[in-house]
N, C-alpha and C. Protein backbone atom coordinates (compact mmCIF):
# COMPACT_ATOMS: atom_id res chain seq x y z
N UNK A 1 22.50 23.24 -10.19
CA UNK A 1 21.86 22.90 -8.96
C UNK A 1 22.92 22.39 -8.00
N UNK A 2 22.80 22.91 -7.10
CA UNK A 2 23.88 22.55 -5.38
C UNK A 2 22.88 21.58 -4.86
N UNK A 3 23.87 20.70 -4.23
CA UNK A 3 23.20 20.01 -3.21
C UNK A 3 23.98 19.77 -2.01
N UNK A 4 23.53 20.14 -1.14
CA UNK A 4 24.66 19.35 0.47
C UNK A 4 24.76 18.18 0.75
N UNK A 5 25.66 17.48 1.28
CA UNK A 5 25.99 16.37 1.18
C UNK A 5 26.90 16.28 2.65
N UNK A 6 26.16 15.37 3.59
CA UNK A 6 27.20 15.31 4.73
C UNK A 6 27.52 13.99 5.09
N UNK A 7 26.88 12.79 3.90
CA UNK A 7 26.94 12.02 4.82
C UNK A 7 28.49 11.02 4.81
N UNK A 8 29.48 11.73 4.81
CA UNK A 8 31.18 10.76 4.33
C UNK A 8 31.37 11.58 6.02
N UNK A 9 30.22 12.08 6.73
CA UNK A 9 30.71 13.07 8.34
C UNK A 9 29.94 11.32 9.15
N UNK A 10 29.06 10.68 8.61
CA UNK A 10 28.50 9.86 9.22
C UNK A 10 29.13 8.54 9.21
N UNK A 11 28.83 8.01 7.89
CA UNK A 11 29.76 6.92 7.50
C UNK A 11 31.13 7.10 6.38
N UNK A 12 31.95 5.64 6.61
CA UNK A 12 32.82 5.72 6.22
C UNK A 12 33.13 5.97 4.83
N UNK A 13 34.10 6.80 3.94
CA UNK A 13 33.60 6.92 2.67
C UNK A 13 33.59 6.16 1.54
N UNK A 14 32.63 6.07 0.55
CA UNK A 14 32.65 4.65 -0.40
C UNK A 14 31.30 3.69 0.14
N UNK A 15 31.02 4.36 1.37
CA UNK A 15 29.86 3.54 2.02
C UNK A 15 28.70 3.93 1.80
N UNK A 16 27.33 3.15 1.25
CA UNK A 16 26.13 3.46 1.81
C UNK A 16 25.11 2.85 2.87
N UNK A 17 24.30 3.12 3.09
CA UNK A 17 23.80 2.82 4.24
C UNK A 17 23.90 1.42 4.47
N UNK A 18 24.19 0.91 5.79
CA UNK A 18 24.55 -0.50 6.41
C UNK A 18 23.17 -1.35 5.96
N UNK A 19 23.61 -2.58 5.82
CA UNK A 19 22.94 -3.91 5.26
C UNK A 19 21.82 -3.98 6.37
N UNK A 20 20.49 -4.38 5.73
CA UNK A 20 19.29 -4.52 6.83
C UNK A 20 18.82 -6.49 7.32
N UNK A 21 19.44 -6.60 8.45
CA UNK A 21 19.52 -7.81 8.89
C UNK A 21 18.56 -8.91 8.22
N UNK A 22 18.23 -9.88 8.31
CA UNK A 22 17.80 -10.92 7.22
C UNK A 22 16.24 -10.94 8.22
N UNK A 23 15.28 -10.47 8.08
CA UNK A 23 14.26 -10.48 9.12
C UNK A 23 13.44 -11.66 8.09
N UNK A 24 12.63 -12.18 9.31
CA UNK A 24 11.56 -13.11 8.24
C UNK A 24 10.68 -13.54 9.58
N UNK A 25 9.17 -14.06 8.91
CA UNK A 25 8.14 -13.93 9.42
C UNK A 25 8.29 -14.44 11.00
N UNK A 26 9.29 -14.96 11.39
CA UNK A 26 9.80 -15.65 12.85
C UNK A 26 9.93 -14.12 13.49
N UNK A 27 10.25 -13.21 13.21
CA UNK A 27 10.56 -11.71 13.57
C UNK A 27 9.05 -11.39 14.38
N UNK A 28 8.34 -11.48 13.72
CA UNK A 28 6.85 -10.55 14.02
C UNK A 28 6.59 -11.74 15.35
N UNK A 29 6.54 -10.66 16.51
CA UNK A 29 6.26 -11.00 18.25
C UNK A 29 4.67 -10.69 18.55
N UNK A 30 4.36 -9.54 17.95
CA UNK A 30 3.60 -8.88 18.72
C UNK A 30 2.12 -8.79 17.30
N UNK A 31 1.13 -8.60 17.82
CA UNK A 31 -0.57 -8.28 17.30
C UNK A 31 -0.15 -7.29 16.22
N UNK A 32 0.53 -5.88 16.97
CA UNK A 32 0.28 -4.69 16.96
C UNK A 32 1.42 -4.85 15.33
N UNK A 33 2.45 -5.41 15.45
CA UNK A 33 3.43 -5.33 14.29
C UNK A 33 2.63 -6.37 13.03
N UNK A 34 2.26 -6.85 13.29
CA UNK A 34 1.13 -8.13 12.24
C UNK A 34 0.29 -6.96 11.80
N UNK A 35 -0.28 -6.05 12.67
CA UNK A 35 -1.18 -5.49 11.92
C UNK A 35 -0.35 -4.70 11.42
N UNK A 36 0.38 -4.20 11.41
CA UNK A 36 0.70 -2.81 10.77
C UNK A 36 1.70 -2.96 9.80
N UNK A 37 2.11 -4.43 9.49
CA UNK A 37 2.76 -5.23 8.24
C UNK A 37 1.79 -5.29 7.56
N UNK A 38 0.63 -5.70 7.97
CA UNK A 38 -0.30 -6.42 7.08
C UNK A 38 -1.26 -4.71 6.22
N UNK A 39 -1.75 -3.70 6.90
CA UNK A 39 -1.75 -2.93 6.61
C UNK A 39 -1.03 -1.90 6.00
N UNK A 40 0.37 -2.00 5.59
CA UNK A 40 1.24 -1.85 4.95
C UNK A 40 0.94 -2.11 3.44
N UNK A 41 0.83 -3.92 3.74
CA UNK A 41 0.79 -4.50 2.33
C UNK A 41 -0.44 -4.21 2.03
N UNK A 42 -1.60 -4.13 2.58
CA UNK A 42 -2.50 -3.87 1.92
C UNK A 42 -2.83 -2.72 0.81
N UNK A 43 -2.09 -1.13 1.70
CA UNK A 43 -2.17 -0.10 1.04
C UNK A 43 -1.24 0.13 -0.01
N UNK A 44 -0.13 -0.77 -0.22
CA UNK A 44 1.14 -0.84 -1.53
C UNK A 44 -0.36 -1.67 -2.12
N UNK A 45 -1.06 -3.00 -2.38
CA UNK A 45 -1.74 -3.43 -3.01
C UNK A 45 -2.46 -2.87 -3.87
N UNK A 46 -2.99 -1.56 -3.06
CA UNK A 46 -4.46 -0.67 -3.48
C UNK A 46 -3.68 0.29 -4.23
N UNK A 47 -2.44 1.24 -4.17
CA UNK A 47 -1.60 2.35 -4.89
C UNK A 47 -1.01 1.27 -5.90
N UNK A 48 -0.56 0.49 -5.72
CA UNK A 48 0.45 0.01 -7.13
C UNK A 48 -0.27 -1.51 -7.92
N UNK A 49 -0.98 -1.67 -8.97
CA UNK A 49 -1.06 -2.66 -9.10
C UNK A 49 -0.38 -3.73 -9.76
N UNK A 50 0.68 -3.45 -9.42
CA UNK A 50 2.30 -4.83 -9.15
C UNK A 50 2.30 -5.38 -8.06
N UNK A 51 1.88 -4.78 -6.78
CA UNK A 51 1.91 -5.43 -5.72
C UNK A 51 0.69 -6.35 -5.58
N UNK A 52 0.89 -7.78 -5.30
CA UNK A 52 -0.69 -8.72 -5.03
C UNK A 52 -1.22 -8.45 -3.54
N UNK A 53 -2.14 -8.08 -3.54
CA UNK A 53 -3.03 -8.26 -2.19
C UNK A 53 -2.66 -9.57 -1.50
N UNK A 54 -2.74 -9.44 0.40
CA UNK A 54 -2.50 -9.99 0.97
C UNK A 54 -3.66 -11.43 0.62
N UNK A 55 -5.15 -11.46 0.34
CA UNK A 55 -6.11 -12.34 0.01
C UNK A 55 -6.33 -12.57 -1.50
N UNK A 56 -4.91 -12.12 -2.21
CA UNK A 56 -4.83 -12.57 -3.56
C UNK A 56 -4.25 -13.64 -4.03
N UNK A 57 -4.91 -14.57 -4.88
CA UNK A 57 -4.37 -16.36 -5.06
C UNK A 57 -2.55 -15.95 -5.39
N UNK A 58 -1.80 -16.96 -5.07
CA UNK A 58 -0.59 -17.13 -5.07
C UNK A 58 0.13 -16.43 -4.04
N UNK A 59 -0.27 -15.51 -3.22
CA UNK A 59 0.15 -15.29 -1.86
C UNK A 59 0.26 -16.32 -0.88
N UNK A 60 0.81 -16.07 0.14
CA UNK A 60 0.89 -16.76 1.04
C UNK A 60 -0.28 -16.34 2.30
N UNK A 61 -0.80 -15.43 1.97
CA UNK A 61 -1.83 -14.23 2.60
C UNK A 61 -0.90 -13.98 3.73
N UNK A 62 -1.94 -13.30 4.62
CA UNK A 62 -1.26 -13.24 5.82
C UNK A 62 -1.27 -13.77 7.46
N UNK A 63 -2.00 -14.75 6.93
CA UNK A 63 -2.09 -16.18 8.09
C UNK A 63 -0.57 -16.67 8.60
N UNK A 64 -0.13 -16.83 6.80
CA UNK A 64 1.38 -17.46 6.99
C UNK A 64 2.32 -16.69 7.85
N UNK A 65 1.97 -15.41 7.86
CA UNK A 65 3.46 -14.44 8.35
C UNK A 65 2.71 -14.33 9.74
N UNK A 66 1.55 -14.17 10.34
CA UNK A 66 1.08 -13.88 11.32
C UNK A 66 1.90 -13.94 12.84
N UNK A 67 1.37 -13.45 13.67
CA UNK A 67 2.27 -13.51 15.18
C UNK A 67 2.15 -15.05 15.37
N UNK A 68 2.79 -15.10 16.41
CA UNK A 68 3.30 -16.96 16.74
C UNK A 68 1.60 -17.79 16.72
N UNK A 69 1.10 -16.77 18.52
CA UNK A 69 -0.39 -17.80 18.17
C UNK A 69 -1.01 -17.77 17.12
N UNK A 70 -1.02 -17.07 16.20
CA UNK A 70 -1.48 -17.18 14.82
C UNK A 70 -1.20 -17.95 13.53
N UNK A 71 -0.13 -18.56 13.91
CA UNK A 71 0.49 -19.81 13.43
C UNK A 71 0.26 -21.06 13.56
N UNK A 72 0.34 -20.88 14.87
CA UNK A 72 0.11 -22.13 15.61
C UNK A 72 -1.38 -22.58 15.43
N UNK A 73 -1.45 -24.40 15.21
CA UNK A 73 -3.18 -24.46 15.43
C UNK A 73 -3.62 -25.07 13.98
């Protein structure tokens, strides 16, 4: 079996893809990204059952990660 391989044309060689910045729940600005984190986790919950549901005990649910006014209060 062949396979193509271009990516030593992209990055430097010995390299794989660059480090993904340290994001954490201070990140999420907006409604629209809360939901679509939170709907994320929900559907890994329902396909894998390793993953705990967002309203499953020992979570943090998803109050904790929520957008700012959703924190706040």
């Amino acid at each position: 079996m062949g396979v193509a391989f271009y990516g030593d044309l992209f990055r430097p060689q010995g390299t794989r893809a660059g480090g993904e910045p340290p994001y954490d729940e201070g990140d999420i600005e907006m409604d629209e990204e809360f939901a679509l984190l939170m709907a994320w986790w929900a559907e890994a919950a329902r396909i894998d059952p390793t993953v705990p549901g967002p309203d499953q005990t020992g979570t943090r649910g998803g109050r904790w990660a929520g957008p700012p006014r959703a924190r706040c209060g």
